[in-house]
C-alpha atoms as a PDB file:
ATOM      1  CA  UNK A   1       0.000   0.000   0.000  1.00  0.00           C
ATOM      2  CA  UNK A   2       1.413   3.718  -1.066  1.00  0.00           C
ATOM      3  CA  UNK A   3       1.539   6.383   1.932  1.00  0.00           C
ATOM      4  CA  UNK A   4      -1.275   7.858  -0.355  1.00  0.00           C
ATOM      5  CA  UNK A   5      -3.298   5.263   0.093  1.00  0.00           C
ATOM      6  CA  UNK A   6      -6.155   5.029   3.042  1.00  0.00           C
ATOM      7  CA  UNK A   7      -8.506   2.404   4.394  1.00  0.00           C
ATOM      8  CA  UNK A   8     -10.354   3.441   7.328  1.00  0.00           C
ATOM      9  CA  UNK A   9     -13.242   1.477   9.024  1.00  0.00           C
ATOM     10  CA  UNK A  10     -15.385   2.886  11.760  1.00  0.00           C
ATOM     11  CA  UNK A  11     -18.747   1.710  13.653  1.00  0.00           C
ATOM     12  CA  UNK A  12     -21.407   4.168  14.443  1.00  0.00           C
ATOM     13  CA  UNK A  13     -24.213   3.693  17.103  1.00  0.00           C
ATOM     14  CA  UNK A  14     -27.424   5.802  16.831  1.00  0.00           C
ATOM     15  CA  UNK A  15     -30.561   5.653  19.176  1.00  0.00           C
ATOM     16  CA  UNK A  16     -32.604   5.905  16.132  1.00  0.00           C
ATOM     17  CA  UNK A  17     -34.631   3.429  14.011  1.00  0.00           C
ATOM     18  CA  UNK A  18     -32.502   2.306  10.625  1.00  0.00           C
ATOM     19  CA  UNK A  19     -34.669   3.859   8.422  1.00  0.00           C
ATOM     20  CA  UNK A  20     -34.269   7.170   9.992  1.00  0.00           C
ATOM     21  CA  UNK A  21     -30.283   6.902  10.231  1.00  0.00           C
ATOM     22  CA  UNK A  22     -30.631   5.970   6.410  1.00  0.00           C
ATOM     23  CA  UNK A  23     -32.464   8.648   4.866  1.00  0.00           C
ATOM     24  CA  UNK A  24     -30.423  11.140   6.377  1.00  0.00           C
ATOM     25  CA  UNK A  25     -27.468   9.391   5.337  1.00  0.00           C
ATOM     26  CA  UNK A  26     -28.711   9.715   1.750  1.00  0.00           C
ATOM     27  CA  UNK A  27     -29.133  13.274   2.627  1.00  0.00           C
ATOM     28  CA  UNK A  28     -26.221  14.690   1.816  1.00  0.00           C
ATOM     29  CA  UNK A  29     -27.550  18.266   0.953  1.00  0.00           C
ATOM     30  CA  UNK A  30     -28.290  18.459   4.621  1.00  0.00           C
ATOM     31  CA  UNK A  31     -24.698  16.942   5.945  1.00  0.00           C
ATOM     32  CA  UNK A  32     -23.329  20.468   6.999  1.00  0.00           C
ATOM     33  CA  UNK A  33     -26.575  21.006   9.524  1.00  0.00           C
ATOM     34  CA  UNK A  34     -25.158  17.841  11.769  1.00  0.00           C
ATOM     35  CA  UNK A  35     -21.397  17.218  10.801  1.00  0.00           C
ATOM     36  CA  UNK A  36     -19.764  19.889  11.770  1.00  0.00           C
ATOM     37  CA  UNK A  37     -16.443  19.084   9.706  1.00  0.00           C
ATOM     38  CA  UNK A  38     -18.580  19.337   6.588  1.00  0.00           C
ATOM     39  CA  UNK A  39     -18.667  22.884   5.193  1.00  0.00           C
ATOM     40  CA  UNK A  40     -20.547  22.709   1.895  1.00  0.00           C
ATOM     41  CA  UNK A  41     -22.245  20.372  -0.323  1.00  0.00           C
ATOM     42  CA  UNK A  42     -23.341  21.532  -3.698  1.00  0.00           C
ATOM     43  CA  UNK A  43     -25.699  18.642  -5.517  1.00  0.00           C
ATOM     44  CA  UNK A  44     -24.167  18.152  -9.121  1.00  0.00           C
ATOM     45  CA  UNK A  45     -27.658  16.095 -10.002  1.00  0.00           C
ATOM     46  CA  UNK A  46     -29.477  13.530  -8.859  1.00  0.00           C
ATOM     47  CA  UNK A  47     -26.634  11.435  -8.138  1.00  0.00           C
ATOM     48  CA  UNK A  48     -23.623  13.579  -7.671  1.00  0.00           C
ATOM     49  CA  UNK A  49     -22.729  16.060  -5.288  1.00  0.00           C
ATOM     50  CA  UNK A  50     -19.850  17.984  -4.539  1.00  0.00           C
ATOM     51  CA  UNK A  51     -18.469  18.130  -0.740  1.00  0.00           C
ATOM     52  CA  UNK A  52     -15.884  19.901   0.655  1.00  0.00           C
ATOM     53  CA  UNK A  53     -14.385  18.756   4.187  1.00  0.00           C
ATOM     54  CA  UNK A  54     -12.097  20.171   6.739  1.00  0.00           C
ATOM     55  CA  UNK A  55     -11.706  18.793  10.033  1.00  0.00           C
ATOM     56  CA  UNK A  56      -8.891  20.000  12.519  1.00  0.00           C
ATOM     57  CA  UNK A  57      -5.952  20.310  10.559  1.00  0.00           C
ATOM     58  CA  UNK A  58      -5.587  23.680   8.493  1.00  0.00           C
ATOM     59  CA  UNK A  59      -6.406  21.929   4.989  1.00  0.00           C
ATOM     60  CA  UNK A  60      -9.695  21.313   3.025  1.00  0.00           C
ATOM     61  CA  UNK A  61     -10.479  18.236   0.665  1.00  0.00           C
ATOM     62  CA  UNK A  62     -12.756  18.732  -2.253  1.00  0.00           C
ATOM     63  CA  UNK A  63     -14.095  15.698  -4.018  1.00  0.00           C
ATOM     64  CA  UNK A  64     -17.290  14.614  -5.659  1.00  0.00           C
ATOM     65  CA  UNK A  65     -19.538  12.140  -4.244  1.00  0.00           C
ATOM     66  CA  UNK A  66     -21.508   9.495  -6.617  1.00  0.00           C
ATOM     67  CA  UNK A  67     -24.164   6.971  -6.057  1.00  0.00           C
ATOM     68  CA  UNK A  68     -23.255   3.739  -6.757  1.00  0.00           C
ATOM     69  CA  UNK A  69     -25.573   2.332  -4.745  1.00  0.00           C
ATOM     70  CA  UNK A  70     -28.722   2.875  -2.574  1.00  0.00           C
ATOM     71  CA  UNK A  71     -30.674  -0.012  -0.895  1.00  0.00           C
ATOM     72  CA  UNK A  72     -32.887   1.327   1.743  1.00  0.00           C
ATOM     73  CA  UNK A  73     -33.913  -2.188   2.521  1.00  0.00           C
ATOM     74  CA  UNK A  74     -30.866  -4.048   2.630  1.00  0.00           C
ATOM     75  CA  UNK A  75     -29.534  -0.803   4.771  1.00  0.00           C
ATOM     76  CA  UNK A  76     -26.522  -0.592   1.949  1.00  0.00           C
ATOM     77  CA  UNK A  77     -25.128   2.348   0.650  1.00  0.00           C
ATOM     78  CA  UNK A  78     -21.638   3.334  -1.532  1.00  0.00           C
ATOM     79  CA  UNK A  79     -20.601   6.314  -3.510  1.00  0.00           C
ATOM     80  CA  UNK A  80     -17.365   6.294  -5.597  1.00  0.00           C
ATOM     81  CA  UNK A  81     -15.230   9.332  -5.228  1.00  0.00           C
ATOM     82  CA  UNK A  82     -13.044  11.737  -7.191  1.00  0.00           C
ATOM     83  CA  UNK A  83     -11.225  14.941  -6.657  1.00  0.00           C
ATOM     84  CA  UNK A  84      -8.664  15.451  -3.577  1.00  0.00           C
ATOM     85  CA  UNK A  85      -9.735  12.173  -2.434  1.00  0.00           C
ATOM     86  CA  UNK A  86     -10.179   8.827  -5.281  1.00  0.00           C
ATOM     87  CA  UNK A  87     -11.765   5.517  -4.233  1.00  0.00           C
ATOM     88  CA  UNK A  88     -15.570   5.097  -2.485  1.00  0.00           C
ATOM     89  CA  UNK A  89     -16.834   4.983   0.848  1.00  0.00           C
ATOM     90  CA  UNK A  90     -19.599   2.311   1.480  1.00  0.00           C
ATOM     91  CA  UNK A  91     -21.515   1.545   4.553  1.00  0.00           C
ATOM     92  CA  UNK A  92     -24.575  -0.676   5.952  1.00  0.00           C
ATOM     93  CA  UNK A  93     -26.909   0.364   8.366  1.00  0.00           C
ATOM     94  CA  UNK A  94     -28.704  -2.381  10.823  1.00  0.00           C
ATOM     95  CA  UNK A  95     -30.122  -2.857  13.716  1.00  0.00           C
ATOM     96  CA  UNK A  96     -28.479  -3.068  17.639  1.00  0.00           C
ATOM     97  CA  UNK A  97     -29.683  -3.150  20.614  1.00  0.00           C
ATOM     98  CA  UNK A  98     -29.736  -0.067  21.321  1.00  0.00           C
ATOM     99  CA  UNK A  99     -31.071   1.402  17.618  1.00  0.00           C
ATOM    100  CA  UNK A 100     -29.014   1.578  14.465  1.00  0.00           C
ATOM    101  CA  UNK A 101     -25.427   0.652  13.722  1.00  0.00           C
ATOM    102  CA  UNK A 102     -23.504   1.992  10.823  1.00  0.00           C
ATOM    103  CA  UNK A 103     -20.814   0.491   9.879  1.00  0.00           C
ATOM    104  CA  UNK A 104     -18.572   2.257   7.412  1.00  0.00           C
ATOM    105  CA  UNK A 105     -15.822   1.101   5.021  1.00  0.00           C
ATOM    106  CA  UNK A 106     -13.530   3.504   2.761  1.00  0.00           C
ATOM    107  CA  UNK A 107     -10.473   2.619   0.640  1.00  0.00           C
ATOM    108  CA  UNK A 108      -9.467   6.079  -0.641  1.00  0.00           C
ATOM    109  CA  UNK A 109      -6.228   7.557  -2.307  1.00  0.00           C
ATOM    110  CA  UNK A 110      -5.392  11.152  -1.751  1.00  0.00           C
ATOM    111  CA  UNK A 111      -5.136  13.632  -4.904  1.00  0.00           C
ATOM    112  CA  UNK A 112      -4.605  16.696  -2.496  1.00  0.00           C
ATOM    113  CA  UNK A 113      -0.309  17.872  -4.011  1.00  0.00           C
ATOM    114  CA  UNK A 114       0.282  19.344  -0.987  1.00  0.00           C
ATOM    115  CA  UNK A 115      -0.918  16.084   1.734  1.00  0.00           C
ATOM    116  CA  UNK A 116       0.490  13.744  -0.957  1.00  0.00           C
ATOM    117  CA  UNK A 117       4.316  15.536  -0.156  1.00  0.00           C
ATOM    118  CA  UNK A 118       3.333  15.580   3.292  1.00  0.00           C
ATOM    119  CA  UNK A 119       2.701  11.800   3.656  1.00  0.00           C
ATOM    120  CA  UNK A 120       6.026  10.208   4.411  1.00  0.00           C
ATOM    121  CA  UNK A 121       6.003  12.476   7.783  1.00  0.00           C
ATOM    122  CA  UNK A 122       2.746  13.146   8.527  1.00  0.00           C
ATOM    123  CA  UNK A 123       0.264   9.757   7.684  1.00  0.00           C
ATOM    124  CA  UNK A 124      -0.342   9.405  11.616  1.00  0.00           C
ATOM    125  CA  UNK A 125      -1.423  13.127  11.790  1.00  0.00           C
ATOM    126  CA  UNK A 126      -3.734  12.553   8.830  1.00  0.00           C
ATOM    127  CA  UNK A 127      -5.372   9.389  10.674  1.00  0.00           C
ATOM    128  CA  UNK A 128      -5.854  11.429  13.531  1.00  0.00           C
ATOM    129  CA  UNK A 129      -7.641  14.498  11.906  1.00  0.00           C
ATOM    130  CA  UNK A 130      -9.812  11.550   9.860  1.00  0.00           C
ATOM    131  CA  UNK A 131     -10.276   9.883  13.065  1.00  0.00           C
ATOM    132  CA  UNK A 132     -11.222  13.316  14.741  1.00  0.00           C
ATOM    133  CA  UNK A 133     -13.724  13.998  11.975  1.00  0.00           C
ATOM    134  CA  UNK A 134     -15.746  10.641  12.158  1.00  0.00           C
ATOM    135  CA  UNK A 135     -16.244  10.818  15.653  1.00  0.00           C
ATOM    136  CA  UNK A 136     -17.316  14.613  15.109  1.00  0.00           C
ATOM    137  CA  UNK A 137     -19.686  12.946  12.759  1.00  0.00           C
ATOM    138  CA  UNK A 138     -21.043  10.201  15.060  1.00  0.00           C
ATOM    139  CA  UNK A 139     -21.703  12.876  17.631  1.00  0.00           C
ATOM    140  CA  UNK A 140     -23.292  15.268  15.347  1.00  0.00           C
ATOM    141  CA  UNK A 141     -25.471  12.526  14.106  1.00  0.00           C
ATOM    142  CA  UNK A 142     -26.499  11.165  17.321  1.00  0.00           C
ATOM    143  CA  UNK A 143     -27.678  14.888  18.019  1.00  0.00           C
ATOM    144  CA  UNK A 144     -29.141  15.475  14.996  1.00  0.00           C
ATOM    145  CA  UNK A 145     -31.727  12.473  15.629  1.00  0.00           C
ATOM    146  CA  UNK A 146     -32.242  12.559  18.730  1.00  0.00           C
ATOM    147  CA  UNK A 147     -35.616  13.823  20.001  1.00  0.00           C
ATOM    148  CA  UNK A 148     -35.743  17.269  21.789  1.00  0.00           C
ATOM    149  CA  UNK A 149     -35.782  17.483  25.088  1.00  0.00           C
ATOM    150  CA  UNK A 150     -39.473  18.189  26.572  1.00  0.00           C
ATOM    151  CA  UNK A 151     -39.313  21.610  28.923  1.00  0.00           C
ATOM    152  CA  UNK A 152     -40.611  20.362  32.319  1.00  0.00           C
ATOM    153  CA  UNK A 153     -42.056  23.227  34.346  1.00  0.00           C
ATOM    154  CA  UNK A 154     -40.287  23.637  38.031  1.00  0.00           C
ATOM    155  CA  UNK A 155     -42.368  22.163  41.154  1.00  0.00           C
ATOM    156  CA  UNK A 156     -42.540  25.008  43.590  1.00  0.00           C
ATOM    157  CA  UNK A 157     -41.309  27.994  41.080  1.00  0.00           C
END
């Protein structure tokens, strides 16, 4: 495997039914209103869109997301993409005890000039920053879906 290349595999848990975890998954207009890391999203058409990323490290990746496929009831989704980042991310959403798992899969190769020079020294510091985004993500997501809290009026106020 090059220093360019990536394979990272991470396990979300969500209190939430699948189906709800999936369609916002398949949202990704609406990404940047939970995961904080994601700053835009620009739909290309129906099945592309154009992200661009930047968790804690002073860089942003651009790359186009597209469907390669969407199976609501097998929980199964994969896009393929291109730009700073080449390869596809594909994950499957089931159910856990305690409401959805997502597990996610992505085999990527990095585009970016300046992080491909950068690799030889710094492919633990990318990890991290990856590794610091997901779990923004997770969080985020876990937020996003979970119900508001009711306002409970105070005995004796």
């Amino acid at each position: 495997m090059s220093l360019n290349q990536y394979r990272f595999r991470d396990v979300w848990s969500v209190s939430a039914p699948t189906a709800r975890v999936f369609d916002v998954l398949v949202d990704l207009i609406n990404w940047p209103q939970w995961w904080p890391d994601i700053r835009t999203v620009h739909q290309l058409d129906a099945d592309t869109a154009e992200l661009t990323c930047r968790a804690v490290l002073p860089y942003a990746l651009t790359f186009r997301l597209h469907r390669a496929e969407q199976d609501h009831a097998a929980g199964r989704l994969r896009v393929d993409m291109t730009g700073d980042l080449e390869g596809y991310c594909e994950g499957v959403v089931d159910t856990h005890t305690t409401g959805a798992r997502l597990a996610i899969d992505q085999r990527v190769v990095v585009n970016k000039p300046l992080l491909r020079t950068l690799a030889p020294v710094a492919r633990p510091i990318f990890r991290a920053n990856h590794a610091a985004m997901m779990w923004r993500g997770q969080r985020g997501l876990r937020g996003y879906l979970s119900p508001p809290l009711q306002h409970r009026p105070q005995v004796g106020a």
